[in-house]
Protein backbone atom coordinates (compact mmCIF):
# COMPACT_ATOMS: atom_id res chain seq x y z
CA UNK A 1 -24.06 17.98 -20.46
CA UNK A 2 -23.57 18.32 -16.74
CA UNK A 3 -23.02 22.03 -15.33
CA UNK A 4 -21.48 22.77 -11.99
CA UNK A 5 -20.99 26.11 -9.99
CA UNK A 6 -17.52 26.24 -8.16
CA UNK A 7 -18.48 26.44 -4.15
CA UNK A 8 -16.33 28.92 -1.87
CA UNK A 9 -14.90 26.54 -0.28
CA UNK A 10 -13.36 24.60 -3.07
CA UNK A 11 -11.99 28.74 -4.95
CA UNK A 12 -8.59 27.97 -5.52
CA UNK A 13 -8.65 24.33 -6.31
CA UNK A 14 -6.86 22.99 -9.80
CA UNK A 15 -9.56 22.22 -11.95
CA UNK A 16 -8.33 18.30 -12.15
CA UNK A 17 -8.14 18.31 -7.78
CA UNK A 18 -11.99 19.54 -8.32
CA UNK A 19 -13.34 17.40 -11.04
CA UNK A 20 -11.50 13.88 -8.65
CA UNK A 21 -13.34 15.26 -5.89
CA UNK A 22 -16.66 14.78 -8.21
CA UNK A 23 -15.88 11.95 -9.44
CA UNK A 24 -14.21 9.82 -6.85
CA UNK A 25 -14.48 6.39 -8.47
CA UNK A 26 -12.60 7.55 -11.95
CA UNK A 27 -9.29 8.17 -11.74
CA UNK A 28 -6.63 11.36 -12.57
CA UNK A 29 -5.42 10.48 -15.73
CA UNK A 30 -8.64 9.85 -17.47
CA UNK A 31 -10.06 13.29 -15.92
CA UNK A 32 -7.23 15.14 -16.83
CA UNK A 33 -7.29 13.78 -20.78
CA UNK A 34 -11.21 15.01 -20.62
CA UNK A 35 -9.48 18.35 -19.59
CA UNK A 36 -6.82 18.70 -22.25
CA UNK A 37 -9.74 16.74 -25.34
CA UNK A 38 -12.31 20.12 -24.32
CA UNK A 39 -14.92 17.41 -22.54
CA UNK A 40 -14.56 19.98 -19.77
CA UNK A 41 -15.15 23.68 -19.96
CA UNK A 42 -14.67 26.77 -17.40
CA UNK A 43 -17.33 29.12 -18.23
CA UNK A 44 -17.30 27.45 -21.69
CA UNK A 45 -13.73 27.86 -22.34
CA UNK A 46 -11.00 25.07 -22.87
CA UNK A 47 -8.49 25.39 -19.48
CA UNK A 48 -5.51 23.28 -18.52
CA UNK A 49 -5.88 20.41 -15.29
CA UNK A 50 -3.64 22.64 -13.22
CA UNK A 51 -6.21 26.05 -13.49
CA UNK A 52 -6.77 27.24 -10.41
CA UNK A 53 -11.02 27.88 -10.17
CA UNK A 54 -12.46 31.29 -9.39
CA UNK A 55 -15.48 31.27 -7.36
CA UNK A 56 -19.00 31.20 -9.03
CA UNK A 57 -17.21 29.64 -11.90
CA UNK A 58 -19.09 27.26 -14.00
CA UNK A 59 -17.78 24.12 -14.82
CA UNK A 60 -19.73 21.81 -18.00
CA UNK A 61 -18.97 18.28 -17.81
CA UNK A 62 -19.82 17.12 -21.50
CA UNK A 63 -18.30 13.38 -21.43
CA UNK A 64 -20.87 10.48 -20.10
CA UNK A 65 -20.81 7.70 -17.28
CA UNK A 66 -20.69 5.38 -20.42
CA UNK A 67 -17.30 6.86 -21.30
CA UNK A 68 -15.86 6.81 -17.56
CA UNK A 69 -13.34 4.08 -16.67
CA UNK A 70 -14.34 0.86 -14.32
CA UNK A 71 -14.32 1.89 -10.76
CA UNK A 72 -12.64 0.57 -8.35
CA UNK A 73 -14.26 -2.52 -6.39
CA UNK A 74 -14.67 -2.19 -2.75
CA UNK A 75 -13.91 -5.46 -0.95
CA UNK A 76 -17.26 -6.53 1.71
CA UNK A 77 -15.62 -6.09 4.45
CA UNK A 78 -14.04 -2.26 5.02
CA UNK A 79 -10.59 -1.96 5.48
CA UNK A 80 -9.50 -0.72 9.16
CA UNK A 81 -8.22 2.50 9.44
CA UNK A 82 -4.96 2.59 12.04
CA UNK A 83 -4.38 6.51 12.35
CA UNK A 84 -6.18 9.76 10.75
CA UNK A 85 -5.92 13.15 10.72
CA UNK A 86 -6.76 16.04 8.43
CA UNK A 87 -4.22 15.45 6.35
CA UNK A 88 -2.73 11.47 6.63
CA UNK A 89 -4.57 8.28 7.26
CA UNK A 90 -3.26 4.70 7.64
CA UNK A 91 -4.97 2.11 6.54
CA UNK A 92 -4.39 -1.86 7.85
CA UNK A 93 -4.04 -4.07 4.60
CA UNK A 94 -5.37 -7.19 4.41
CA UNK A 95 -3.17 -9.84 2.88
CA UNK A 96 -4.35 -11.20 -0.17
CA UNK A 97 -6.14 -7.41 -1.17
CA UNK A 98 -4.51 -5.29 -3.75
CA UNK A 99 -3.92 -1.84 -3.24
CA UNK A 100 -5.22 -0.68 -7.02
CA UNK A 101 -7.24 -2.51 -9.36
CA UNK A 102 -5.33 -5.28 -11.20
CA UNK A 103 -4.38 -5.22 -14.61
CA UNK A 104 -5.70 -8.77 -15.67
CA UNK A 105 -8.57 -8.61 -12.66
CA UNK A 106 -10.52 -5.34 -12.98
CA UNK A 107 -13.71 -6.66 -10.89
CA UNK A 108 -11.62 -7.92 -8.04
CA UNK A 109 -11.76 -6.15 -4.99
CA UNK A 110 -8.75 -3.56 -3.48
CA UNK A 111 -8.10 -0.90 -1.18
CA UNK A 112 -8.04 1.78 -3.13
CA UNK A 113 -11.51 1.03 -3.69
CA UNK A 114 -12.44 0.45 0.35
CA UNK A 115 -10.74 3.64 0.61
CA UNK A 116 -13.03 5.80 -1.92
CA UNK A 117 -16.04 3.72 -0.79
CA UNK A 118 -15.79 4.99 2.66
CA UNK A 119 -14.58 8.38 1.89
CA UNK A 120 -17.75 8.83 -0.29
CA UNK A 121 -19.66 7.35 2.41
CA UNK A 122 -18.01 10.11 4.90
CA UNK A 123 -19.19 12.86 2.96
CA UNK A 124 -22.49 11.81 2.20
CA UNK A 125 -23.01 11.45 5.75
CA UNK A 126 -21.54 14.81 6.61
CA UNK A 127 -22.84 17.08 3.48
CA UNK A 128 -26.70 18.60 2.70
CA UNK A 129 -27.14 17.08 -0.75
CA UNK A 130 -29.71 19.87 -1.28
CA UNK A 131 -27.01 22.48 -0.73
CA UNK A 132 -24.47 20.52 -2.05
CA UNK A 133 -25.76 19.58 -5.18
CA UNK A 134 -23.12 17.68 -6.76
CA UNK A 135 -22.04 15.17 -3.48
CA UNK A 136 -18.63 16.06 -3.46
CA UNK A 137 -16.17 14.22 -1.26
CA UNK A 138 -14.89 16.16 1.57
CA UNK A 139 -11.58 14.43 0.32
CA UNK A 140 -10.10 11.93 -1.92
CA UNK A 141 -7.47 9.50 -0.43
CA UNK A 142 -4.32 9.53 -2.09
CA UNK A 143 -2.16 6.40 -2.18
CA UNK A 144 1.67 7.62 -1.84
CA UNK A 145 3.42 4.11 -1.96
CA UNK A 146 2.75 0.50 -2.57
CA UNK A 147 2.23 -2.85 -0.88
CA UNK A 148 2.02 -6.38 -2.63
CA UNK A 149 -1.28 -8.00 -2.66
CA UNK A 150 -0.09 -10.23 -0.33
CA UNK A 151 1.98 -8.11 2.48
CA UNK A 152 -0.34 -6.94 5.47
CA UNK A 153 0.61 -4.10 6.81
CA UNK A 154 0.36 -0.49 7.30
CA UNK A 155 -0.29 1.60 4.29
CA UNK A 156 0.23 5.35 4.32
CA UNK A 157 -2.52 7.59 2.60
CA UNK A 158 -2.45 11.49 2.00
CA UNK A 159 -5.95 13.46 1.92
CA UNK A 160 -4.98 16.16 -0.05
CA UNK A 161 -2.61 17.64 -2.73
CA UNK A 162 -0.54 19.59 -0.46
CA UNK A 163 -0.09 16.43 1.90
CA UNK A 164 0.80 14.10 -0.91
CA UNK A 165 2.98 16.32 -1.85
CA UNK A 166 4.97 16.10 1.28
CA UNK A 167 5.00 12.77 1.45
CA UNK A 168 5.90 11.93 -1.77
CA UNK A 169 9.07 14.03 -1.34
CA UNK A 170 9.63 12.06 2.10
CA UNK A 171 9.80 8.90 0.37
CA UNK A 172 11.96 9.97 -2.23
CA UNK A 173 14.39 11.65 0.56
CA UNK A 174 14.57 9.35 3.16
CA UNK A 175 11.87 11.14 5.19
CA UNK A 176 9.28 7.92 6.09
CA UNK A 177 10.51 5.04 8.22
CA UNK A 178 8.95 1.80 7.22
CA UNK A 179 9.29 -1.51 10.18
CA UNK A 180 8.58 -4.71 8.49
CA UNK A 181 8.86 -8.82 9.91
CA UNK A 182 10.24 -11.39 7.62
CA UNK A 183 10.04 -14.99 8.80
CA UNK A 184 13.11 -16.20 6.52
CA UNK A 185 14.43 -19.71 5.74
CA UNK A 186 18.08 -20.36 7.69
CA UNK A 187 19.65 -19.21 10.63
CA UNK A 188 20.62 -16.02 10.84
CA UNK A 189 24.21 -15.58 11.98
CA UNK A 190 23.70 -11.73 13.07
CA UNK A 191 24.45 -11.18 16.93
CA UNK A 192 21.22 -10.22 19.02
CA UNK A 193 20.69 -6.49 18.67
CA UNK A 194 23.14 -5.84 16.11
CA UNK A 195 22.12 -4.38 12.74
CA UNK A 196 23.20 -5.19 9.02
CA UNK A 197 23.04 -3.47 6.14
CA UNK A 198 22.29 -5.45 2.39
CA UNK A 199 23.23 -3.33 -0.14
CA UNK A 200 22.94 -4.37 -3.01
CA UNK A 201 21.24 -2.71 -6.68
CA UNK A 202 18.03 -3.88 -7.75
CA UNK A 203 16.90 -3.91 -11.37
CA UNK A 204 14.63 -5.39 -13.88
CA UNK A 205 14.96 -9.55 -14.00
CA UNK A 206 14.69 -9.86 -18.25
CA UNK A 207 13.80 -13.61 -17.51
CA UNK A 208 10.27 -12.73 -16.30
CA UNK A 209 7.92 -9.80 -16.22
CA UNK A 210 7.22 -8.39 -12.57
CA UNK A 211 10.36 -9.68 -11.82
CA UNK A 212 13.67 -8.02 -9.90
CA UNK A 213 16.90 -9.18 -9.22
CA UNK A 214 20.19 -7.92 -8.09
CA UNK A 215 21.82 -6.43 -11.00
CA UNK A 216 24.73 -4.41 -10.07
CA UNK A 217 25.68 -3.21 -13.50
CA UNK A 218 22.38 -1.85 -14.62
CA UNK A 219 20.21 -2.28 -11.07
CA UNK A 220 19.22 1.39 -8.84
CA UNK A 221 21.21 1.54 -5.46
CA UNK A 222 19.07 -0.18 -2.95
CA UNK A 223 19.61 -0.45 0.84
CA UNK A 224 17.80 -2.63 3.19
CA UNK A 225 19.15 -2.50 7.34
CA UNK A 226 18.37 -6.24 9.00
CA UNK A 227 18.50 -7.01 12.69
CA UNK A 228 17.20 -10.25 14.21
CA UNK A 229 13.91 -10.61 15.75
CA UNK A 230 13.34 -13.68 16.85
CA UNK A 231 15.17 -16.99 16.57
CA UNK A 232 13.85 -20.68 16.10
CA UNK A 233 15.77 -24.07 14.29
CA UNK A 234 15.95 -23.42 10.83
CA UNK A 235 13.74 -20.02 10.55
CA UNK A 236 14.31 -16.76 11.43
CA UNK A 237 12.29 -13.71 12.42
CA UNK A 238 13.70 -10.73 10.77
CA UNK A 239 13.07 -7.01 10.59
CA UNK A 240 13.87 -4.84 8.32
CA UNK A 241 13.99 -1.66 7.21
CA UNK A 242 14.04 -0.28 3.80
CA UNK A 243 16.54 2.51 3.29
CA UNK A 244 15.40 2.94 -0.67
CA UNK A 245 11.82 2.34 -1.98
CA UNK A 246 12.86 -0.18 -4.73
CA UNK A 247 9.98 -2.97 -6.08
CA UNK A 248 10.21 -6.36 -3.97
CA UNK A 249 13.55 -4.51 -2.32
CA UNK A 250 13.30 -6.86 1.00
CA UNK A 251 12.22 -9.69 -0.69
CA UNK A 252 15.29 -9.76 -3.25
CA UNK A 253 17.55 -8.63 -1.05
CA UNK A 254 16.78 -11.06 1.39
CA UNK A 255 16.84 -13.87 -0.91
CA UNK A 256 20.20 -12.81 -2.27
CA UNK A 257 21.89 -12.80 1.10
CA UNK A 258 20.56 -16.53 1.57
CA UNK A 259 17.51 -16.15 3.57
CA UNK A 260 14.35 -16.12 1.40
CA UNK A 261 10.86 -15.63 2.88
CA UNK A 262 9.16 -19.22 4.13
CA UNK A 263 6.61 -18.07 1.72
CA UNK A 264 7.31 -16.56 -1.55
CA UNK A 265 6.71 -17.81 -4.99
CA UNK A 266 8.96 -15.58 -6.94
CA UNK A 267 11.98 -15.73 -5.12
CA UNK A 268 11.78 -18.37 -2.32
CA UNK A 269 10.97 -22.34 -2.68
CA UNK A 270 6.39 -22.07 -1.48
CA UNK A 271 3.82 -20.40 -2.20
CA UNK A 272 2.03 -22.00 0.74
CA UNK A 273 3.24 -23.22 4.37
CA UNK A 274 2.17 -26.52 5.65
CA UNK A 275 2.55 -27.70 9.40
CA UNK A 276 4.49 -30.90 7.96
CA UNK A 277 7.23 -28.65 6.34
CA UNK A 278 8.05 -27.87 9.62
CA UNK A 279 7.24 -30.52 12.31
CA UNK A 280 9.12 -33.75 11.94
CA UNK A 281 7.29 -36.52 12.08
CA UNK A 282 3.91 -35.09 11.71
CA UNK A 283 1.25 -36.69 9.21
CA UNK A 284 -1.99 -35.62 8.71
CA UNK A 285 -5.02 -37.28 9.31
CA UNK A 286 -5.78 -40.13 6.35
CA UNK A 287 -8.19 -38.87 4.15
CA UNK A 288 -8.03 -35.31 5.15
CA UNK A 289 -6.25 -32.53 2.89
CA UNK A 290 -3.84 -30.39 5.38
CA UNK A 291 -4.34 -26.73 5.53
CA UNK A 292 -1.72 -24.37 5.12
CA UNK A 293 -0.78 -22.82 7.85
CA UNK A 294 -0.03 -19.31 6.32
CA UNK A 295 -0.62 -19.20 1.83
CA UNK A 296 0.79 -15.81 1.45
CA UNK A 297 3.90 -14.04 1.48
CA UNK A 298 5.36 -14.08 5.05
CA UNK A 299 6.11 -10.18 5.03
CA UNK A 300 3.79 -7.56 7.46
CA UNK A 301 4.52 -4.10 6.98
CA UNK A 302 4.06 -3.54 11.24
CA UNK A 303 5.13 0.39 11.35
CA UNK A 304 5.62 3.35 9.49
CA UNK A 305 6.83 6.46 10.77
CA UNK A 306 6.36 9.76 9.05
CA UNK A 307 6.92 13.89 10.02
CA UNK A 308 3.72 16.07 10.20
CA UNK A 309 3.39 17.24 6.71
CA UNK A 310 1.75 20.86 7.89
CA UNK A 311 4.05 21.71 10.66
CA UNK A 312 6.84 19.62 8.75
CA UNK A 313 8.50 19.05 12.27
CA UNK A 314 5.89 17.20 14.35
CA UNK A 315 7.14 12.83 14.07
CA UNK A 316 3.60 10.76 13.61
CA UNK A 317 3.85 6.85 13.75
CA UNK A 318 1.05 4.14 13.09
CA UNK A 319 1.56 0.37 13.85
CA UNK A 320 -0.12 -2.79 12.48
CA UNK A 321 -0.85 -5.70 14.97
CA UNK A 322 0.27 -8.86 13.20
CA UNK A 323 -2.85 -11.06 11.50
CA UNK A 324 -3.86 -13.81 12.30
CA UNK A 325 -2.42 -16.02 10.34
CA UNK A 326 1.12 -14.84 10.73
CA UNK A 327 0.84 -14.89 14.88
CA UNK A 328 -0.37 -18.60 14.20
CA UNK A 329 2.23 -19.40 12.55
CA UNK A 330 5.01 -18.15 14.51
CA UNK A 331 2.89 -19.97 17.48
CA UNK A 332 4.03 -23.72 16.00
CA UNK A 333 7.32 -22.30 15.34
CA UNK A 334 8.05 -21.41 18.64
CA UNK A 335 6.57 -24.75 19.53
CA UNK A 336 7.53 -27.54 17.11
CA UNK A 337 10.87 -25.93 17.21
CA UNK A 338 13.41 -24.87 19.90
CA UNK A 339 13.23 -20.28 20.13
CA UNK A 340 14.81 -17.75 22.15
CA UNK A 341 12.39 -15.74 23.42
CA UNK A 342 10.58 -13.28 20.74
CA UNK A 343 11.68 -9.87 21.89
CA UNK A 344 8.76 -7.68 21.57
């Protein structure tokens, strides 16, 4: 059994915000069970996940690190960090990373697991462990929405409760602003500098798990505005911007109005991009496999835009430079075929 003194600066805390601040690699849910089975005492009393500590309280930790969930795997290289304050960060995610451990792929790497690895590595830097006693992170990043493993983009992160909070109530209201490219099949008839709306619901697709489709009868609301980005002969740079938060909303929706992502397995025609899909003529070299010229989903999350969630006035804003392998590719489109010029 493990026994822990509450510190000053942590009076106030709910007892499950404490014990994920000790525990950084196990998450909520299996903390707050150990709360509500009596695995975790307040001065050797059962309490709920939601008490709020006293100081000098002592907390006894009587479940093991044999009974503690998988943690989260880091990926080797650490994830870059766009924006951070006290409250927000935004982290740059890779394509091809998760953003939580998969279901079917516990030991692969994801970015919930950069994030904890460098938080932990943060506070470590920044704490006494002979004070401390107990390494406790100075905070625990909080993921508030969702990218697919293979989007890039920004991803928004609160630090605390109070800021997740906020957020989380932003999404749900409208309150975040989210920029994304989408390099579509077809020409897009839209005027330059006009926008479109694609409304259409968005619900379940019975035909195969993970999968949504339009389903106006029994699908959520979903909006999705459209403007033209970029032109080229038989493609089109889009951006969009999700009015609702639904699963795969700009991918479905997209693909419903006619203009499915150049890359998509689920609901466009690849699941990787080749140089002779779109330069006639071209052959590669006998005896040589071709690479793919982008073998992910041809979506980057480039901006998000979010209010202040202390001052709730205050606009912040956090943008994503495009990867490489999405600026290549839009390279031999604008050269193999005939562009406008990509307004920036």
């Amino acid at each position: 059994m493990e026994h822990l003194t509450v510190p000053e600066d942590r009076v106030g805390l709910e007892l499950d915000e404490f014990l994920c601040l000790i525990y950084p690699f196990v998450n909520k849910g299996f903390l707050r069970t150990q709360v509500r089975e009596g695995a975790v005492l307040v001065d050797g009393g059962m309490s709920k996940p939601n008490y709020h500590l006293c100081g000098s309280e002592v907390i006894s930790i009587q479940f093991s690190k044999e009974d503690m969930p998988r943690k989260p795997v880091a990926p080797a290289e650490p994830v870059e960090i766009l924006y951070e304050d006290d409250d927000v960060l935004v982290a740059n995610k890779p394509a091809g990373l998760a953003v939580e451990p998969e279901r079917w792929k516990r030991d692969a790497s994801c970015v919930s697991g950069a994030l904890l690895q460098a938080a932990v590595e943060s506070s470590a830097a920044n704490q006494d462990p002979d004070e401390t006693g107990t390494g406790m992170l100075d905070f625990r990043p909080r993921l508030v929405h969702r990218l697919d493993k293979d989007t890039s983009g920004t991803l928004l992160v609160a630090k605390n409760l109070e800021a997740e909070r906020s957020l989380r109530t932003a999404f749900d209201t409208g309150g975040i602003q989210k920029d994304y490219l989408a390099l579509v099949e077809g020409e897009h008839p839209l005027p330059d500098g006009e926008w479109d709306e694609i409304s259409a619901a968005i619900g379940l697709d019975p035909r195969k798990a993970g999968r949504m489709q339009v389903d106006e009868q029994e699908g959520k609301p979903s909006c999705t505005r459209v403007t033209v980005e970029q032109r080229f002969e038989g493609y089109t740079l889009m951006r969009c911007q999700p009015v609702t938060g639904r699963t795969h909303q700009i991918r479905v929706h997209l693909s419903w109005a006619g203009y499915p992502l150049m890359v998509d397995p689920s609901y466009g025609r690849r699941d990787t991009l080749l140089l002779s899909n779109i330069k006639r003529g071209y052959r590669p070299k006998r005896g040589v496999s071709e690479r793919p010229l982008i073998a992910r989903l041809t979506l980057h999350a480039r901006s998000i835009a979010w209010t202040d969630p202390k001052d709730g006035a205050t606009k912040r804003f956090a943008e994503a430079p495009l990867p490489a392998d999405y600026t290549r590719l839009i390279k031999q489109l604008s050269r193999v075929r005939p562009a406008k010029k990509w307004r920036s």
